[in-house]
N, C-alpha and C. Protein backbone atom coordinates (compact mmCIF):
# COMPACT_ATOMS: atom_id res chain seq x y z
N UNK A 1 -7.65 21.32 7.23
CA UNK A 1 -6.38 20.69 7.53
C UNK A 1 -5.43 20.90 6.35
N UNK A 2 -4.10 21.65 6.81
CA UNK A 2 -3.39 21.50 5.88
C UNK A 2 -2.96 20.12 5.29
N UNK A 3 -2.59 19.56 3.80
CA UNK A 3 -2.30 17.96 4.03
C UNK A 3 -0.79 17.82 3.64
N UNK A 4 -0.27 17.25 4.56
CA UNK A 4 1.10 16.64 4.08
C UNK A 4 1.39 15.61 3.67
N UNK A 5 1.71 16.20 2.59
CA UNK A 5 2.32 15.38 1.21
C UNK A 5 3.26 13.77 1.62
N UNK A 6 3.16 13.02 0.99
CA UNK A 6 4.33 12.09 1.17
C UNK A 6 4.73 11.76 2.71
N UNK A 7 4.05 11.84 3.43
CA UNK A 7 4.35 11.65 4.98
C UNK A 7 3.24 10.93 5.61
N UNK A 8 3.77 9.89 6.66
CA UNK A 8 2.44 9.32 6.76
C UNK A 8 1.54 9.93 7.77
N UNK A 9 0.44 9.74 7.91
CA UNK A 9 -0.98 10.14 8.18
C UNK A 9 -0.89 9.48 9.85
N UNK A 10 -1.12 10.39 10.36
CA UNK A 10 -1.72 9.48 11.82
C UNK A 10 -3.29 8.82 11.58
N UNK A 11 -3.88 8.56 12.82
CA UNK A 11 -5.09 7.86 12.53
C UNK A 11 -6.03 9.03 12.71
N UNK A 12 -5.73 10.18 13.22
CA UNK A 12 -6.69 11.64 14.13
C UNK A 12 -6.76 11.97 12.46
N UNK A 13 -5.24 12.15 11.47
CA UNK A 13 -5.59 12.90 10.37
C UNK A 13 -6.29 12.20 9.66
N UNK A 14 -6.06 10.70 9.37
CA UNK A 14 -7.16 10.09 8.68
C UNK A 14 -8.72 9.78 8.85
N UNK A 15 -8.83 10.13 10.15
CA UNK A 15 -10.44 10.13 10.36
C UNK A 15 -10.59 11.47 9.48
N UNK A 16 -10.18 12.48 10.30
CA UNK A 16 -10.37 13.79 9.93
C UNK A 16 -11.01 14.25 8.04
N UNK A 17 -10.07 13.31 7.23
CA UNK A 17 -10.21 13.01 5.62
C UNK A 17 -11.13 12.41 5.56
N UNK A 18 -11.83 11.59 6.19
CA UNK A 18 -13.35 10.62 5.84
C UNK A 18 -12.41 9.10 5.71
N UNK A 19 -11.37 8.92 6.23
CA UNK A 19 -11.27 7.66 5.89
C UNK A 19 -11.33 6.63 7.41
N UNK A 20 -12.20 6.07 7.01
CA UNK A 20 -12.88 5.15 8.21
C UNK A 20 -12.63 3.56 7.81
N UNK A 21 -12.19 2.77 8.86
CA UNK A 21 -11.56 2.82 9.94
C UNK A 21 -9.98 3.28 9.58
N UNK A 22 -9.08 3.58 10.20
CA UNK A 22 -7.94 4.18 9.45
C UNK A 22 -6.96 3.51 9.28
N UNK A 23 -5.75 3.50 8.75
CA UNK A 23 -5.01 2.45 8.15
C UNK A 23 -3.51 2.40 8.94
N UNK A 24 -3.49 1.50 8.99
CA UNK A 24 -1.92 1.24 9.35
C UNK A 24 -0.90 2.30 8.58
N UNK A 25 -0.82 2.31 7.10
CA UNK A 25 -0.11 3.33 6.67
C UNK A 25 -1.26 4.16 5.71
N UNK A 26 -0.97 5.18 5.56
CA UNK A 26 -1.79 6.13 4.71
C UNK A 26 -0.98 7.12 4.44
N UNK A 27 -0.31 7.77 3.30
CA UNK A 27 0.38 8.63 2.40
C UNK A 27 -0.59 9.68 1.98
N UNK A 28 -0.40 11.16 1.68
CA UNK A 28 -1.26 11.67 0.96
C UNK A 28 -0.36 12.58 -0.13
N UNK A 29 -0.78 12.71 -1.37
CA UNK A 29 -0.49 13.55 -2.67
C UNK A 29 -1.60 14.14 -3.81
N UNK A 30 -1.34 14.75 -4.38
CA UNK A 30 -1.71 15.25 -5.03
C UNK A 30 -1.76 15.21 -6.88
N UNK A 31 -2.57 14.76 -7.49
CA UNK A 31 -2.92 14.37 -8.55
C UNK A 31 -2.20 16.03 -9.72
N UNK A 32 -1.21 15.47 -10.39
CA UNK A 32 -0.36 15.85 -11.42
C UNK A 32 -0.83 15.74 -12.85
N UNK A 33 -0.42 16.89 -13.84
CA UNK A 33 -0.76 16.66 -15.29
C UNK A 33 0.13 15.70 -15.71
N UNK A 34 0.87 15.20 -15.71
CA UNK A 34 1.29 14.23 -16.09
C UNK A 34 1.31 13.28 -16.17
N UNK A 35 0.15 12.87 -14.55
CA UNK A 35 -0.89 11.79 -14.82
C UNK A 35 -1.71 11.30 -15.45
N UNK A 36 -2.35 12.28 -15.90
CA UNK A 36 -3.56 12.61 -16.71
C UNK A 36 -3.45 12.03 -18.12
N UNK A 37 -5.01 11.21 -18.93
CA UNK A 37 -4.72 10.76 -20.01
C UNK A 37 -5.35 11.46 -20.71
N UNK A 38 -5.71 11.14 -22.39
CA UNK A 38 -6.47 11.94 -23.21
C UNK A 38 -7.37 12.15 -22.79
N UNK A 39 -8.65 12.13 -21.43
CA UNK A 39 -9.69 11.98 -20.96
C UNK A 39 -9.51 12.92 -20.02
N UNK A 40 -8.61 13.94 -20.31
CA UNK A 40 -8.53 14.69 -18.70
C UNK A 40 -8.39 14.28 -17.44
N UNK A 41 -8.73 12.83 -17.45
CA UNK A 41 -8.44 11.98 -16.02
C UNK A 41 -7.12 11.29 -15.39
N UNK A 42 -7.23 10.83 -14.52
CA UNK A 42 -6.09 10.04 -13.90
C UNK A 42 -6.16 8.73 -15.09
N UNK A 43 -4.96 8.47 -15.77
CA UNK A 43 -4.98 7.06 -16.26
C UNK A 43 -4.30 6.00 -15.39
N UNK A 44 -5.29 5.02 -15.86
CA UNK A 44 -5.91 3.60 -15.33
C UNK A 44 -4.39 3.00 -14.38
N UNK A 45 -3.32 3.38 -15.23
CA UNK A 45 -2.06 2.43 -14.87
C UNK A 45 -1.37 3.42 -13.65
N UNK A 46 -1.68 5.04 -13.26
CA UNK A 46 -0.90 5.57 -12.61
C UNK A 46 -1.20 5.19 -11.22
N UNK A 47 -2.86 4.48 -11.09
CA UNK A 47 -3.14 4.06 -9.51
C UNK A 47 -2.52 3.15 -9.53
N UNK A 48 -1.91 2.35 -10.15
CA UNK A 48 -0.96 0.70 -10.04
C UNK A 48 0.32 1.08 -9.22
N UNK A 49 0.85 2.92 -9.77
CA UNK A 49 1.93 3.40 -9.27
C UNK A 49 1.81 3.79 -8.05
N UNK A 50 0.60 4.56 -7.70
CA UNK A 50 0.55 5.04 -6.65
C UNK A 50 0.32 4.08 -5.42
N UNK A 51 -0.30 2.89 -5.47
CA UNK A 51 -0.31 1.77 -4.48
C UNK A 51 1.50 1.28 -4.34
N UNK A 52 1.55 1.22 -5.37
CA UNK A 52 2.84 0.80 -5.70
C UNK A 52 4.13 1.51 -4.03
N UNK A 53 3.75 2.82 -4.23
CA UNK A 53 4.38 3.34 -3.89
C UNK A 53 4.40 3.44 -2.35
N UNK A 54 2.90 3.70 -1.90
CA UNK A 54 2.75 2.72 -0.32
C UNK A 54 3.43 1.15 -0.14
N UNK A 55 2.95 0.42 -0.79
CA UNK A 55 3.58 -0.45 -0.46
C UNK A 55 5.37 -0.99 0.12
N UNK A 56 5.66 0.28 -1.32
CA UNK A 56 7.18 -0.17 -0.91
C UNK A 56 7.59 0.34 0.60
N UNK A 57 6.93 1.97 0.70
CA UNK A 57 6.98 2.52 1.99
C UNK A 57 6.80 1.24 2.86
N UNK A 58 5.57 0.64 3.43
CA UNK A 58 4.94 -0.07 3.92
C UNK A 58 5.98 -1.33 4.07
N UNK A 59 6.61 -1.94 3.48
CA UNK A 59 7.90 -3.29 3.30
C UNK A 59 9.29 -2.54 4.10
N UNK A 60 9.19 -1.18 3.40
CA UNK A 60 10.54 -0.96 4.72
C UNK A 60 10.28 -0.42 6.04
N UNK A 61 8.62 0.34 6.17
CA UNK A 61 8.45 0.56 7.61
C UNK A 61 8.85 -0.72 8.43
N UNK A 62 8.11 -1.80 7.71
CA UNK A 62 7.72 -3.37 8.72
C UNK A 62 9.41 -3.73 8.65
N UNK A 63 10.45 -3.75 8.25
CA UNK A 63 11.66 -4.27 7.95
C UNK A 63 11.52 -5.29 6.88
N UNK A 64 10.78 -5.26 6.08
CA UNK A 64 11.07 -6.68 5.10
C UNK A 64 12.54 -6.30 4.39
N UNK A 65 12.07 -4.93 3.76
CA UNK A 65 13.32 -4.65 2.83
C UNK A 65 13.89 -3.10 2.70
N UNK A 66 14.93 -3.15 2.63
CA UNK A 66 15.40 -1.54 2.38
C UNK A 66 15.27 -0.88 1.18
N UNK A 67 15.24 -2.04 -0.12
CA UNK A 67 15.43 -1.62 -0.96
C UNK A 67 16.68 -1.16 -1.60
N UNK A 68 17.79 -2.31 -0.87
CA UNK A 68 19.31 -1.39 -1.51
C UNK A 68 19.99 -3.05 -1.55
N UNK A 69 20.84 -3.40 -2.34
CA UNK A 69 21.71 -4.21 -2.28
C UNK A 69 22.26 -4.70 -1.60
N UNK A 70 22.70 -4.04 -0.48
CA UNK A 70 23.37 -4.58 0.58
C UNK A 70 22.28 -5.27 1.60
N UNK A 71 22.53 -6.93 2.33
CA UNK A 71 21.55 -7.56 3.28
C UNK A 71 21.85 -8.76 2.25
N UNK A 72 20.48 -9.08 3.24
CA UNK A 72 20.07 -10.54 2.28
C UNK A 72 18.43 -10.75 2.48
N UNK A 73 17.70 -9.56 2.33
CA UNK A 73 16.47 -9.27 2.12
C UNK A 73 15.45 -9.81 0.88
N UNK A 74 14.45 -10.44 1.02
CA UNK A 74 14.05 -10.88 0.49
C UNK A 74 13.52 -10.18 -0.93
N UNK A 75 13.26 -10.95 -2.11
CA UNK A 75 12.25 -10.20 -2.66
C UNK A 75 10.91 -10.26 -2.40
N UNK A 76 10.31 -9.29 -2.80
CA UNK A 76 9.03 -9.49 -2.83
C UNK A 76 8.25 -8.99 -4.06
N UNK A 77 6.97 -10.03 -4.28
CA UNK A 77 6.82 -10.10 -5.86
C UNK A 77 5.36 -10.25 -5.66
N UNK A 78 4.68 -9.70 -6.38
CA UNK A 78 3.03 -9.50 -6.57
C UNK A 78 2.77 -11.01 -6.99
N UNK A 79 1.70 -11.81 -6.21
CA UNK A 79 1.35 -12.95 -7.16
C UNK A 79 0.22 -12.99 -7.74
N UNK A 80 -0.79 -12.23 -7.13
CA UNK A 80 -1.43 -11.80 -7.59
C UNK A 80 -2.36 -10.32 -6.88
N UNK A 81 -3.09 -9.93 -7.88
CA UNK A 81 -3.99 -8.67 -7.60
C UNK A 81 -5.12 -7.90 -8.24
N UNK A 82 -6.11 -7.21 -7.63
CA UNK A 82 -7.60 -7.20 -8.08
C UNK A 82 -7.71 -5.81 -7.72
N UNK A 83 -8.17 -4.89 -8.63
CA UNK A 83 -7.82 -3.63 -8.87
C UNK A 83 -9.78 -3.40 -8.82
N UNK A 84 -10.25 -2.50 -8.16
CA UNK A 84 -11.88 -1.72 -8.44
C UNK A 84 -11.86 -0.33 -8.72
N UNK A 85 -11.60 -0.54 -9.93
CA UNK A 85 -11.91 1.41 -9.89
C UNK A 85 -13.28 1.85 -9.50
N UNK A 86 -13.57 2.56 -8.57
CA UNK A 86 -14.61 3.66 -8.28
C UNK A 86 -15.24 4.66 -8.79
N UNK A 87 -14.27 5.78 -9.01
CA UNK A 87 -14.58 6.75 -9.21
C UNK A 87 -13.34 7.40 -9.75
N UNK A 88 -13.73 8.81 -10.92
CA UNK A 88 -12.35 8.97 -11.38
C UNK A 88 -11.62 10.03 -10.61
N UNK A 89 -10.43 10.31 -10.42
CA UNK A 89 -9.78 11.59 -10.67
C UNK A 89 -9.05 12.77 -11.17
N UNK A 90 -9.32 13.78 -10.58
CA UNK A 90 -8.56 14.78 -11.60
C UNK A 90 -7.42 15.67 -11.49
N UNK A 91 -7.61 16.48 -11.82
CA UNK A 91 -6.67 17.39 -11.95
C UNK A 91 -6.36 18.08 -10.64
N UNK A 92 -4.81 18.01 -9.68
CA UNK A 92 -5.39 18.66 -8.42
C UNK A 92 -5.88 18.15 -7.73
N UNK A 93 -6.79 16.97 -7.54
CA UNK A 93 -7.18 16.34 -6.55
C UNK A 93 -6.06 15.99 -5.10
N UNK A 94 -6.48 16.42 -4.42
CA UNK A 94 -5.60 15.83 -3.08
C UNK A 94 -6.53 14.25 -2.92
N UNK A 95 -5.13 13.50 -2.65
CA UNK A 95 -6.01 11.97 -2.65
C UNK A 95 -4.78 10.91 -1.48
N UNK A 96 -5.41 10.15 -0.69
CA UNK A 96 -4.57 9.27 0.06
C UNK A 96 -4.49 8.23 -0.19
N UNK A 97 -3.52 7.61 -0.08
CA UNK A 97 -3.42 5.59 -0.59
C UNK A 97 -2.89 5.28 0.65
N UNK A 98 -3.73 4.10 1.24
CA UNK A 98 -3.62 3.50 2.57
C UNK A 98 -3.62 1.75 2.06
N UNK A 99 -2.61 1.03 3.14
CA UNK A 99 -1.79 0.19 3.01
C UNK A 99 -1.91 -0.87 4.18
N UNK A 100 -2.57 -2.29 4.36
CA UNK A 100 -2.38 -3.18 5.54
C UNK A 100 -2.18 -3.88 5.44
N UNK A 101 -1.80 -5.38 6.20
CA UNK A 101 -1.80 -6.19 5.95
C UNK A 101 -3.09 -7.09 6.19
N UNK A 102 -3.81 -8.01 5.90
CA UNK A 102 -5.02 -8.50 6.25
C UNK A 102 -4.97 -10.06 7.01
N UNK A 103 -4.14 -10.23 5.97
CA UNK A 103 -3.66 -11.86 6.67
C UNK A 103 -1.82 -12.42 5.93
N UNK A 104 -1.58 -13.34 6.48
CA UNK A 104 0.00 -13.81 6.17
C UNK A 104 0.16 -15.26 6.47
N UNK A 105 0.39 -16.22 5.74
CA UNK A 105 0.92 -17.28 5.69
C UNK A 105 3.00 -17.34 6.27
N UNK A 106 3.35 -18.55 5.62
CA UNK A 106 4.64 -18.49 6.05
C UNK A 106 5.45 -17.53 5.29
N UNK A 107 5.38 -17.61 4.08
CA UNK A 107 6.07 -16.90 2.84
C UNK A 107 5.55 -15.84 2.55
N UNK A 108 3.99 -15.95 2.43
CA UNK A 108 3.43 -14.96 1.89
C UNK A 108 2.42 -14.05 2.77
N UNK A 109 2.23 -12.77 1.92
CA UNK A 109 0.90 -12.04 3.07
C UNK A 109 0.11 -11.34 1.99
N UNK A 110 -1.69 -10.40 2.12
CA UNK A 110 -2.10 -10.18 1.68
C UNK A 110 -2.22 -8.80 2.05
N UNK A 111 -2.22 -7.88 0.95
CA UNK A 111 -2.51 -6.44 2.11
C UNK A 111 -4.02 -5.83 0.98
N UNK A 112 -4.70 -5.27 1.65
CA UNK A 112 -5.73 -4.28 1.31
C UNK A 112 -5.24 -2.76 1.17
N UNK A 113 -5.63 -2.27 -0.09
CA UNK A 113 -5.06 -0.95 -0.20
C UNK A 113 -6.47 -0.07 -0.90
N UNK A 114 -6.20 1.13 -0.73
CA UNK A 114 -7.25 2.06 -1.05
C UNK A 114 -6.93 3.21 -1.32
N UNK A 115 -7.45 3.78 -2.25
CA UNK A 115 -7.30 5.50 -2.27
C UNK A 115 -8.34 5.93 -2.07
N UNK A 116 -8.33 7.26 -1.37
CA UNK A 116 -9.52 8.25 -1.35
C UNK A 116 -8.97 9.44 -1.45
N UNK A 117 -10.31 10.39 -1.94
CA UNK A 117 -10.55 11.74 -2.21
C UNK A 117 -11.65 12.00 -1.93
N UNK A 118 -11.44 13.43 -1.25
CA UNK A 118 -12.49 14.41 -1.07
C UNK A 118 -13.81 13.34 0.07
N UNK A 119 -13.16 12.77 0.71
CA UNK A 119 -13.83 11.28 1.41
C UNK A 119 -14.52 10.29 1.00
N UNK A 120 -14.03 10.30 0.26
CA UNK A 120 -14.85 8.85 -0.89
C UNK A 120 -14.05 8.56 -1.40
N UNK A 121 -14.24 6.77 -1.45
CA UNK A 121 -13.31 5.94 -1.58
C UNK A 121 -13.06 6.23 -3.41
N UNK A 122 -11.91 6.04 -3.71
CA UNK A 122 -12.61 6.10 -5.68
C UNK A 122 -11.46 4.70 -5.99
N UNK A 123 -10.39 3.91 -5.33
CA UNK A 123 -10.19 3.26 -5.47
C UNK A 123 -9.72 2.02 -4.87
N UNK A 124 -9.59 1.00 -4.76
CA UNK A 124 -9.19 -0.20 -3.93
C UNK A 124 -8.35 -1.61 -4.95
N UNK A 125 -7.31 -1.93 -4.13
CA UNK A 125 -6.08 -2.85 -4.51
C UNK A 125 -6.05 -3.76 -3.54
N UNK A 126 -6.47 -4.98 -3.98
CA UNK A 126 -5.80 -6.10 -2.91
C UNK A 126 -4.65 -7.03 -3.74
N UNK A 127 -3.77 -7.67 -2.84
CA UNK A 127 -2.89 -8.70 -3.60
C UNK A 127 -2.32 -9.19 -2.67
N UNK A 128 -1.56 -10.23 -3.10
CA UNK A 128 -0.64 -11.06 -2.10
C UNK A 128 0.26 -11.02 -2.32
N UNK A 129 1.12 -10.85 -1.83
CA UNK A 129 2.94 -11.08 -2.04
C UNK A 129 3.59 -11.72 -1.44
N UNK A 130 4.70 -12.81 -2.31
CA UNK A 130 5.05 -13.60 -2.12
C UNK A 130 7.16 -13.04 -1.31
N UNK A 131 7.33 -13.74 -0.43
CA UNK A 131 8.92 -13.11 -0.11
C UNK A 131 9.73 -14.53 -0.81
N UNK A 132 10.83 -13.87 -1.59
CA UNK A 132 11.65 -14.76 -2.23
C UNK A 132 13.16 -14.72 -1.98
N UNK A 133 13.80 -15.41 -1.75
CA UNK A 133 15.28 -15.39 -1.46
C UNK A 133 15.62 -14.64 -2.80
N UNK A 134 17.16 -13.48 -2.34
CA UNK A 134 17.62 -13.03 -3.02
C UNK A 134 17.36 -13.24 -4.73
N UNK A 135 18.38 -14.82 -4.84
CA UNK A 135 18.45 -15.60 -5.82
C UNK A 135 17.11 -16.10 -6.73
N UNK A 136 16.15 -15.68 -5.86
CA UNK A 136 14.89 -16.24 -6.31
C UNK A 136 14.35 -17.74 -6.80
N UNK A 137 15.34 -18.49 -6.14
CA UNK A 137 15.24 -19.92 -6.14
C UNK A 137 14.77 -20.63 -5.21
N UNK A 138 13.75 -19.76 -4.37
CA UNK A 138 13.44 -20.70 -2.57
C UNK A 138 12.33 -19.27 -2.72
N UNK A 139 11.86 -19.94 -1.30
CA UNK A 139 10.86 -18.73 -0.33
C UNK A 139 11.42 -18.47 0.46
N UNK A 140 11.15 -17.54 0.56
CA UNK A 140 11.57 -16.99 2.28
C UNK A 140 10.55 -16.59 3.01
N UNK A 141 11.03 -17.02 4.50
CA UNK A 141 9.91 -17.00 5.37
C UNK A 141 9.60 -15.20 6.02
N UNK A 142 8.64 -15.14 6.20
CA UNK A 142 8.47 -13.95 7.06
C UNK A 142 9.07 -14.25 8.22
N UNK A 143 10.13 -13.22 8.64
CA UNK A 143 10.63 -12.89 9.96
C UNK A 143 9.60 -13.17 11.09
N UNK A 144 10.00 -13.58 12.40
CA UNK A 144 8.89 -13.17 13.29
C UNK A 144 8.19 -12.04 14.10
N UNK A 145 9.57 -11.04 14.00
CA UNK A 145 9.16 -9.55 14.32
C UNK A 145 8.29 -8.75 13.33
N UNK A 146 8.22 -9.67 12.03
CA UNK A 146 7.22 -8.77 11.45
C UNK A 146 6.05 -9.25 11.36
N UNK A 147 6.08 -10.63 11.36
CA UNK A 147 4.22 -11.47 11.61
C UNK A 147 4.44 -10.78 12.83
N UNK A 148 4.54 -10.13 13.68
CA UNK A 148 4.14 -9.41 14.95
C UNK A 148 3.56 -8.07 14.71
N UNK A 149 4.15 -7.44 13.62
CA UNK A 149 3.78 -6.11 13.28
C UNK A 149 2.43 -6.15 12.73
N UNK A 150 2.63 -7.32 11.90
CA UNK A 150 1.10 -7.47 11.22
C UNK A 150 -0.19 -7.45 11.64
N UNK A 151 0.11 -8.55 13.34
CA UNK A 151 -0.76 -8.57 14.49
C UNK A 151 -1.14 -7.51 15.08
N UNK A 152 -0.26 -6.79 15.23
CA UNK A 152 -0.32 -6.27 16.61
C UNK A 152 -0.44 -4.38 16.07
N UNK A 153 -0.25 -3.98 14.55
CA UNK A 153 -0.31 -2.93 13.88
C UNK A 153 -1.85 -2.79 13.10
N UNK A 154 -1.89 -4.19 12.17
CA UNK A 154 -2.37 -4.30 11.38
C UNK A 154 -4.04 -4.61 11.59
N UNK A 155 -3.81 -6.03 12.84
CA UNK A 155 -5.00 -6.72 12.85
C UNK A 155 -5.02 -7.89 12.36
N UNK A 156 -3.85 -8.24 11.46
CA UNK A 156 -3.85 -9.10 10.61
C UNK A 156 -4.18 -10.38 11.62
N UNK A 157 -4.58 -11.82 10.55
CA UNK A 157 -4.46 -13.09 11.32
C UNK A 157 -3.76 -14.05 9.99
N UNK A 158 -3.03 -15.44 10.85
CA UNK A 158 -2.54 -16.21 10.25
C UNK A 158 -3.10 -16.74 9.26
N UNK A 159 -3.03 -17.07 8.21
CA UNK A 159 -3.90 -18.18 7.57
C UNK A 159 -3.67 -19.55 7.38
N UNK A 160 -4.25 -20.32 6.98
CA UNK A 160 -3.95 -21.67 7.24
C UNK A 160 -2.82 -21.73 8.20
């Protein structure tokens, strides 16, 4: 399979990669020297980026946010998160970071994230994020068209 870069993954291409069961969103790229630390490897902080970077995808697929000034879109802010490194990578590696939601309260939701290569998992990100009014003085609630996406995309369920 040829892999395309920066575009998301259907579920046929993500089986196809070894990634089981397949993800709501899944991105694929390719591991850069500029990633790389004195160890020849991927350093520790560039998978923070690369989840990073689904995610934001992932907030404007669902409509949370565009990411531009104009609206009155919430923020959204890590409250917390639990990082497992696996396995390392290198140089050249073609690798995917996949993105869901798992569960969502009023304000907040939790998503599960993962990278793989070569079909093995080598890393995993969970966290919760909180949506905050502009001003960042309140919460803001999740829309209801998107606790729908969560359901009905994701799998997700309510919590409390």
């Amino acid at each position: 399979m040829t892999m395309p870069y920066i575009t998301p993954l259907t579920a046929a291409q993500q089986t196809e990669l070894g990634i089981a069961p397949p993800a709501p969103l899944a991105m694929a790229d390719r591991v850069r020297f500029s990633e790389l630390d004195a160890l020849h490897h991927v350093n520790n902080a560039v998978y923070m980026e690369w989840f990073e970077r689904a995610r934001i995808r992932y907030v404007q697929d669902y409509g949370l946010s565009a990411y531009d000034e104009a609206g009155d879109a919430p923020r959204i802010v890590i409250r917390s998160g639990e990082i497992h490194y696996r396995r390392e990578m290198l140089m050249d590696e073609d690798y995917v970071v996949t993105c869901g939601c798992t569960g969502f309260r009023r304000t907040s939701f939790s998503l599960a994230q993962t990278l793989w290569a070569g079909g093995s998992l080598r890393a995993s990100f969970t966290c919760v994020l909180v949506l905050l009014t502009q001003d960042g003085s309140g919460r803001f609630p999740i829309p209801d068209e998107v606790r729908q996406r969560f359901v009905e995309r994701d799998g997700a369920t309510q919590d409390g």
